[in-house]
C-alpha atoms as a PDB file:
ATOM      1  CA  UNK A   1     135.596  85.961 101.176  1.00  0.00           C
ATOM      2  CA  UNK A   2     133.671  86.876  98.056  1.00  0.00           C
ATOM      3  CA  UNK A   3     136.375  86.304  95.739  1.00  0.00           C
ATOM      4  CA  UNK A   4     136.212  82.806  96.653  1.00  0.00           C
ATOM      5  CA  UNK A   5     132.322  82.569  95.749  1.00  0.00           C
ATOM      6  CA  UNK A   6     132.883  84.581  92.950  1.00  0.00           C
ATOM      7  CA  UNK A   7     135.620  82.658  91.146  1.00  0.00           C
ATOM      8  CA  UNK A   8     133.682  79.449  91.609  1.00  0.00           C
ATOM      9  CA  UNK A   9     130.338  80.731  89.315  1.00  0.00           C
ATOM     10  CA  UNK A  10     131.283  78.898  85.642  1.00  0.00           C
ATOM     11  CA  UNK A  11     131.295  80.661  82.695  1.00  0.00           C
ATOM     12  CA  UNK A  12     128.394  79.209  81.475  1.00  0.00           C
ATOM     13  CA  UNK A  13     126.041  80.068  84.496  1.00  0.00           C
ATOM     14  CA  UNK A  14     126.869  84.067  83.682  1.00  0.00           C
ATOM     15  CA  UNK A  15     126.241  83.712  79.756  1.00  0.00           C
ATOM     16  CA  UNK A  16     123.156  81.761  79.968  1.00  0.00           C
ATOM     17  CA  UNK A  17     121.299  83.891  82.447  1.00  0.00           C
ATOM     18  CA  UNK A  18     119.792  87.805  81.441  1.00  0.00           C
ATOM     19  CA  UNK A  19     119.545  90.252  84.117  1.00  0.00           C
ATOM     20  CA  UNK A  20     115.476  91.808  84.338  1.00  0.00           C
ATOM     21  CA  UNK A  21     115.711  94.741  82.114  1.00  0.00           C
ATOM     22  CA  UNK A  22     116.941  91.488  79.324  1.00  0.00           C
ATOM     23  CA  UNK A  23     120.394  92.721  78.906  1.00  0.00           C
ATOM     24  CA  UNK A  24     123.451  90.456  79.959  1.00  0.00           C
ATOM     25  CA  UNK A  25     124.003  89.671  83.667  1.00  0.00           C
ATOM     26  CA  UNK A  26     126.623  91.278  85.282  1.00  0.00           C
ATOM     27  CA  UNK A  27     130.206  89.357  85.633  1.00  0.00           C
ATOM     28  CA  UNK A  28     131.786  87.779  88.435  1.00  0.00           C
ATOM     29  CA  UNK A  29     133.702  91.036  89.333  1.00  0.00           C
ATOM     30  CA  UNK A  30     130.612  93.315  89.334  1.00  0.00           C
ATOM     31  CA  UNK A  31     128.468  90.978  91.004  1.00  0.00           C
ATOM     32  CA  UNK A  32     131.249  91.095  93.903  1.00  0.00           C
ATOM     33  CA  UNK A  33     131.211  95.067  93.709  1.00  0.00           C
ATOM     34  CA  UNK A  34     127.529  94.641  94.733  1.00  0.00           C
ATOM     35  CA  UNK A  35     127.861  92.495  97.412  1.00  0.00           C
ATOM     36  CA  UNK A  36     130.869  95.078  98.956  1.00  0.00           C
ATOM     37  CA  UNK A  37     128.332  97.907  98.444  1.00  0.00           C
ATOM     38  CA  UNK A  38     125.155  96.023  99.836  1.00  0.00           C
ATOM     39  CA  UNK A  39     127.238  95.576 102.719  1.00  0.00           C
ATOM     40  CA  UNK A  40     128.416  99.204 102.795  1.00  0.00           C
ATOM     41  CA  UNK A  41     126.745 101.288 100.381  1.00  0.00           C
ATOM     42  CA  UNK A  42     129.186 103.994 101.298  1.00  0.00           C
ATOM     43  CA  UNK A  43     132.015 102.020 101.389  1.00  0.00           C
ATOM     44  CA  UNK A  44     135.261 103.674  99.295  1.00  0.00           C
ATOM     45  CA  UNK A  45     136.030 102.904  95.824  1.00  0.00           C
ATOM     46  CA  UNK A  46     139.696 101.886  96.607  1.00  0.00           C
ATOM     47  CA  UNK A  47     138.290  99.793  99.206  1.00  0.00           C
ATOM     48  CA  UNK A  48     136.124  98.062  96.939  1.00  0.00           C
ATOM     49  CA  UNK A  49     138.943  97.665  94.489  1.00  0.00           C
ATOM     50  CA  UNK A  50     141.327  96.041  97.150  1.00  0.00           C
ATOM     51  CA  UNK A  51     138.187  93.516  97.668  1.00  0.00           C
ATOM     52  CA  UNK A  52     137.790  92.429  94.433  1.00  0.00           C
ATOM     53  CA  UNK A  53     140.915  93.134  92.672  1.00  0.00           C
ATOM     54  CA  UNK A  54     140.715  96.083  90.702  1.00  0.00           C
ATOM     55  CA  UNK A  55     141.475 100.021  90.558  1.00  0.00           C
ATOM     56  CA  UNK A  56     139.780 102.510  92.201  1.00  0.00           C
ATOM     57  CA  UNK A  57     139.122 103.630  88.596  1.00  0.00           C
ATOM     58  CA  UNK A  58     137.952 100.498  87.159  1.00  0.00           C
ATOM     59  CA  UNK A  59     135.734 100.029  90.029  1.00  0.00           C
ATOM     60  CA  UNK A  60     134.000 103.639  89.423  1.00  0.00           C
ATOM     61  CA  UNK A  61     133.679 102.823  86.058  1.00  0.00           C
ATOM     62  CA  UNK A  62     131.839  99.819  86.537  1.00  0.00           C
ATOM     63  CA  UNK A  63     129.526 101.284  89.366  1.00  0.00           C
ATOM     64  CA  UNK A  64     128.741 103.776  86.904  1.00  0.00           C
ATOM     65  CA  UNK A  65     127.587 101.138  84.390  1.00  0.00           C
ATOM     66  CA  UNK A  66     125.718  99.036  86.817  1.00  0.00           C
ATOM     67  CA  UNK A  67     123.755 102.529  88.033  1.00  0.00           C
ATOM     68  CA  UNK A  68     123.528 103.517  84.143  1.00  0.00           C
ATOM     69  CA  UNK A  69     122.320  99.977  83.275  1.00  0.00           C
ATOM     70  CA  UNK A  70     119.487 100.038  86.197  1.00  0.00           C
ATOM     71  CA  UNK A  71     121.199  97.038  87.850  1.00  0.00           C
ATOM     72  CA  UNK A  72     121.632  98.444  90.806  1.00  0.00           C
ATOM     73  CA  UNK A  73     120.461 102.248  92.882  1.00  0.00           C
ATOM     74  CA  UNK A  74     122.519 103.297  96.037  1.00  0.00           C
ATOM     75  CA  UNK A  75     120.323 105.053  98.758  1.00  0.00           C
ATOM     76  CA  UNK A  76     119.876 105.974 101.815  1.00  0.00           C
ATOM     77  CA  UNK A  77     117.513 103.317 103.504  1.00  0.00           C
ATOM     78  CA  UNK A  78     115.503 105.591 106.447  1.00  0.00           C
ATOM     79  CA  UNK A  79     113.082 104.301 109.418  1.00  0.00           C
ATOM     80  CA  UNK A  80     110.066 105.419 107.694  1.00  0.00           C
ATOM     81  CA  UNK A  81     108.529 106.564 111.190  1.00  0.00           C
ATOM     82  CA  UNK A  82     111.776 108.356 111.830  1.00  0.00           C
ATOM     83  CA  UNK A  83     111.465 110.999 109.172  1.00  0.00           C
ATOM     84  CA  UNK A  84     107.780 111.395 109.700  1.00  0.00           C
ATOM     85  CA  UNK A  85     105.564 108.294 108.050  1.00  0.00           C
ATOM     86  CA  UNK A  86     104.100 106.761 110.899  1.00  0.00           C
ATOM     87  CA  UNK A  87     101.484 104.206 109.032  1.00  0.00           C
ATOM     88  CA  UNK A  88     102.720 101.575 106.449  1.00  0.00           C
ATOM     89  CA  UNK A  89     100.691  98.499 104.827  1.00  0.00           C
ATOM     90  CA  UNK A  90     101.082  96.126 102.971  1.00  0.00           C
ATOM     91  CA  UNK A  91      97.584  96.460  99.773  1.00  0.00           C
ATOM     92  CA  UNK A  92      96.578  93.613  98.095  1.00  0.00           C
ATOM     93  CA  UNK A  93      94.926  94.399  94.713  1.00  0.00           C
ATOM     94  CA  UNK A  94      92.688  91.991  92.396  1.00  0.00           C
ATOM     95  CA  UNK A  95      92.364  93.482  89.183  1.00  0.00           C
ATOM     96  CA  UNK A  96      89.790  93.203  85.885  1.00  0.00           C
ATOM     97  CA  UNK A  97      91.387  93.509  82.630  1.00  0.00           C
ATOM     98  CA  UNK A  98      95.324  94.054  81.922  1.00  0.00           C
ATOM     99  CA  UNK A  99      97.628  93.604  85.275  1.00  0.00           C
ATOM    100  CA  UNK A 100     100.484  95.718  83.956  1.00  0.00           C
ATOM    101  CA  UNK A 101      98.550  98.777  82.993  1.00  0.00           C
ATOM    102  CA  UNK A 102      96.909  98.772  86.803  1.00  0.00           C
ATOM    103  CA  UNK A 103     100.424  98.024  88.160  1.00  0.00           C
ATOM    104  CA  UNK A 104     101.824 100.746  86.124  1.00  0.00           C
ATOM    105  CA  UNK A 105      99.278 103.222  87.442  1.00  0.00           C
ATOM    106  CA  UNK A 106     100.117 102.323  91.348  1.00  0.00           C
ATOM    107  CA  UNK A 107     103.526 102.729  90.278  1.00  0.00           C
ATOM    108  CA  UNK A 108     103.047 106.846  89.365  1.00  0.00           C
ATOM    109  CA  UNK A 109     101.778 106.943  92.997  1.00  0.00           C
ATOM    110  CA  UNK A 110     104.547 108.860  95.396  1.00  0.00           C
ATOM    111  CA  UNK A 111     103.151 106.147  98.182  1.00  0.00           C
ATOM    112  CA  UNK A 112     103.374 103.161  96.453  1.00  0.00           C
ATOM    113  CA  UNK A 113     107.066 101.818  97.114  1.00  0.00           C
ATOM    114  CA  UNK A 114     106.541  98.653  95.989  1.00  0.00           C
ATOM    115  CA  UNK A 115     104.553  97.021  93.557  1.00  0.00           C
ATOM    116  CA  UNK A 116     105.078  93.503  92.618  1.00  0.00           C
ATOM    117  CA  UNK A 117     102.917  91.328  90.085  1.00  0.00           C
ATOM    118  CA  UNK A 118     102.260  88.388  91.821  1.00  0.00           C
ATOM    119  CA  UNK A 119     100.243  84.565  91.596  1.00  0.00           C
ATOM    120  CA  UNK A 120      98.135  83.802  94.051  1.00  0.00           C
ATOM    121  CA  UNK A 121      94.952  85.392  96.226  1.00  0.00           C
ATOM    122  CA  UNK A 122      96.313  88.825  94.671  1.00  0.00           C
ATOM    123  CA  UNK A 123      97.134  90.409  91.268  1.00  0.00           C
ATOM    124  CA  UNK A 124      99.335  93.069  93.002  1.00  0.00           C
ATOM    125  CA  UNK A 125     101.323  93.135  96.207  1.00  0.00           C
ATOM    126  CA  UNK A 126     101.608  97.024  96.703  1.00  0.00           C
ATOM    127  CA  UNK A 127     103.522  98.461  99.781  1.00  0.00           C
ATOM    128  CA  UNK A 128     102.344 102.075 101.025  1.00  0.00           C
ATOM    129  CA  UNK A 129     104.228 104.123 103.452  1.00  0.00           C
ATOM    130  CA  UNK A 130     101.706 106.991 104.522  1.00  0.00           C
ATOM    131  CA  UNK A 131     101.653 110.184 107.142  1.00  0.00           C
ATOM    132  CA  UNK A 132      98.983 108.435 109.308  1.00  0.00           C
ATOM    133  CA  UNK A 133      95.925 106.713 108.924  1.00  0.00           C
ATOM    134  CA  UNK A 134      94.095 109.446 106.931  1.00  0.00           C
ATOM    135  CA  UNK A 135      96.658 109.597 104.482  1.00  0.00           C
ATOM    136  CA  UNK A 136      96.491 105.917 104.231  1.00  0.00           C
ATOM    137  CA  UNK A 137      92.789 106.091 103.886  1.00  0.00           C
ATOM    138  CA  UNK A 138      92.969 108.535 101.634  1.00  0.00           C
ATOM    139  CA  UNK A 139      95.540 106.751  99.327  1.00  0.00           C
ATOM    140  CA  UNK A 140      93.291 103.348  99.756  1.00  0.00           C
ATOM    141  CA  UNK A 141      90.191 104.847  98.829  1.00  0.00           C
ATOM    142  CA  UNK A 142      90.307 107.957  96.685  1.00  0.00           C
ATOM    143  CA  UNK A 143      93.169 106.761  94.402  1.00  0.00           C
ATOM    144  CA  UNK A 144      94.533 103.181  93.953  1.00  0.00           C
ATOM    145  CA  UNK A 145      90.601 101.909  94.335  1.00  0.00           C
ATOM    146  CA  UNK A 146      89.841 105.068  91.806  1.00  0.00           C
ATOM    147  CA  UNK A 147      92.124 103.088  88.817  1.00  0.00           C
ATOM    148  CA  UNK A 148      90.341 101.673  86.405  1.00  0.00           C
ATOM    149  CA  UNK A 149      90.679  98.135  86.279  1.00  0.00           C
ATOM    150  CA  UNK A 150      91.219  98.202  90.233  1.00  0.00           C
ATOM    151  CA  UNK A 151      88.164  95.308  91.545  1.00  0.00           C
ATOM    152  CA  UNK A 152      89.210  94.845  95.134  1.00  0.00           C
ATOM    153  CA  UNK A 153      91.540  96.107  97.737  1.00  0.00           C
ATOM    154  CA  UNK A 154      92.802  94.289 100.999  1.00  0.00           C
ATOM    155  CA  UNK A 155      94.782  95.860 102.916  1.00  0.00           C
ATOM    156  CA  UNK A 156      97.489  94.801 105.721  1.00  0.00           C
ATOM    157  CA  UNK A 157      98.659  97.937 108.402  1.00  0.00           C
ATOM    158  CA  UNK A 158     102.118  96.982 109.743  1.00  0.00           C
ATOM    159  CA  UNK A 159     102.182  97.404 113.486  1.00  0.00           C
ATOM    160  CA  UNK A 160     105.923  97.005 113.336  1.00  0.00           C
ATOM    161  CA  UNK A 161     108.648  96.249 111.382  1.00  0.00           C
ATOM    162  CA  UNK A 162     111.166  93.913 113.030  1.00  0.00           C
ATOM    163  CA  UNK A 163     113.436  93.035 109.722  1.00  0.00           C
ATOM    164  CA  UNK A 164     113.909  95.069 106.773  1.00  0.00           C
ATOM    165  CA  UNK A 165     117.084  94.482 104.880  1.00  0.00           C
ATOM    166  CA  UNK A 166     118.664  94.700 101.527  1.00  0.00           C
ATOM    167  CA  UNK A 167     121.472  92.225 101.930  1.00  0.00           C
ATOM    168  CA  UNK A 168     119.950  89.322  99.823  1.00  0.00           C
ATOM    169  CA  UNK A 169     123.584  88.991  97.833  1.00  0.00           C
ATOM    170  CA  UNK A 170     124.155  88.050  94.408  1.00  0.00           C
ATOM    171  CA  UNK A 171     123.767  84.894  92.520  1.00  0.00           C
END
């Protein structure tokens, strides 16, 4: 039960760590109203509240903080090739000059769904979900490889996805 993970996390362990955006990490009780809603992002409010001991009220209130805060999004998660994307790949990108500027350029691009500063053979790990291979092409050549700062592409076409999930938990 999550309650029993939850109640076990000290005190300590939620003060001393900041969330990304460097505001405090969430408490024991919202981190629980996460893992209900990773499980089922539609799941009801009262539902949620039975799980982890609080109102319906108090429970919207807090969702409405953790969406406000940027801690969390709930959306629909769709097969890309079911709604009419039928190439995706995986781009990595080496880059001259400032990372974050060429990973905040990718990041304006409506393909781009991922883009993820990383160490290694790569600067940036970017994820594209394209039309079909001419769109993909298109998005390769003409406009990531057009921003400045932008030295080499590789890129990695998924022939299919067998796992894509969002239920990593909390910690």
């Amino acid at each position: 039960m999550h309650s029993d993970v939850v109640v076990s996390r000290s005190a300590e362990q939620r003060d001393s760590r900041e969330s990304r955006n460097g505001g405090p990490q969430p408490d024991a009780v919202s981190l629980a109203i996460i893992e209900q809603l990773q499980e089922d992002g539609r799941r009801p409010y009262a539902a949620i509240g039975k799980a982890v001991g609080l109102s319906e009220a108090a429970v919207r209130q807090r969702v409405q903080k953790l969406l406000d805060q940027g801690v969390m999004q709930i959306v629909a998660v769709t097969d890309p090739l079911t709604v009419g994307f039928r190439r995706q790949a995986m781009v990595g990108v080496n880059v001259e000059g400032d990372v974050e500027a060429v990973a905040d350029a990718l990041t304006a691009l409506s393909e781009c769904e991922y883009v993820v500063m990383t160490a290694g053979s790569f600067d940036l790990m970017v994820e594209i979900v394209c039309e079909d291979d001419d769109h993909l092409l298109d998005v390769i050549n003409r406009r990531i490889r057009a921003v400045p700062g932008v030295r080499s592409t590789e890129s990695f076409v998924y022939l299919k996805l067998k796992k894509q999930t969002y239920m990593w938990g909390t910690r």
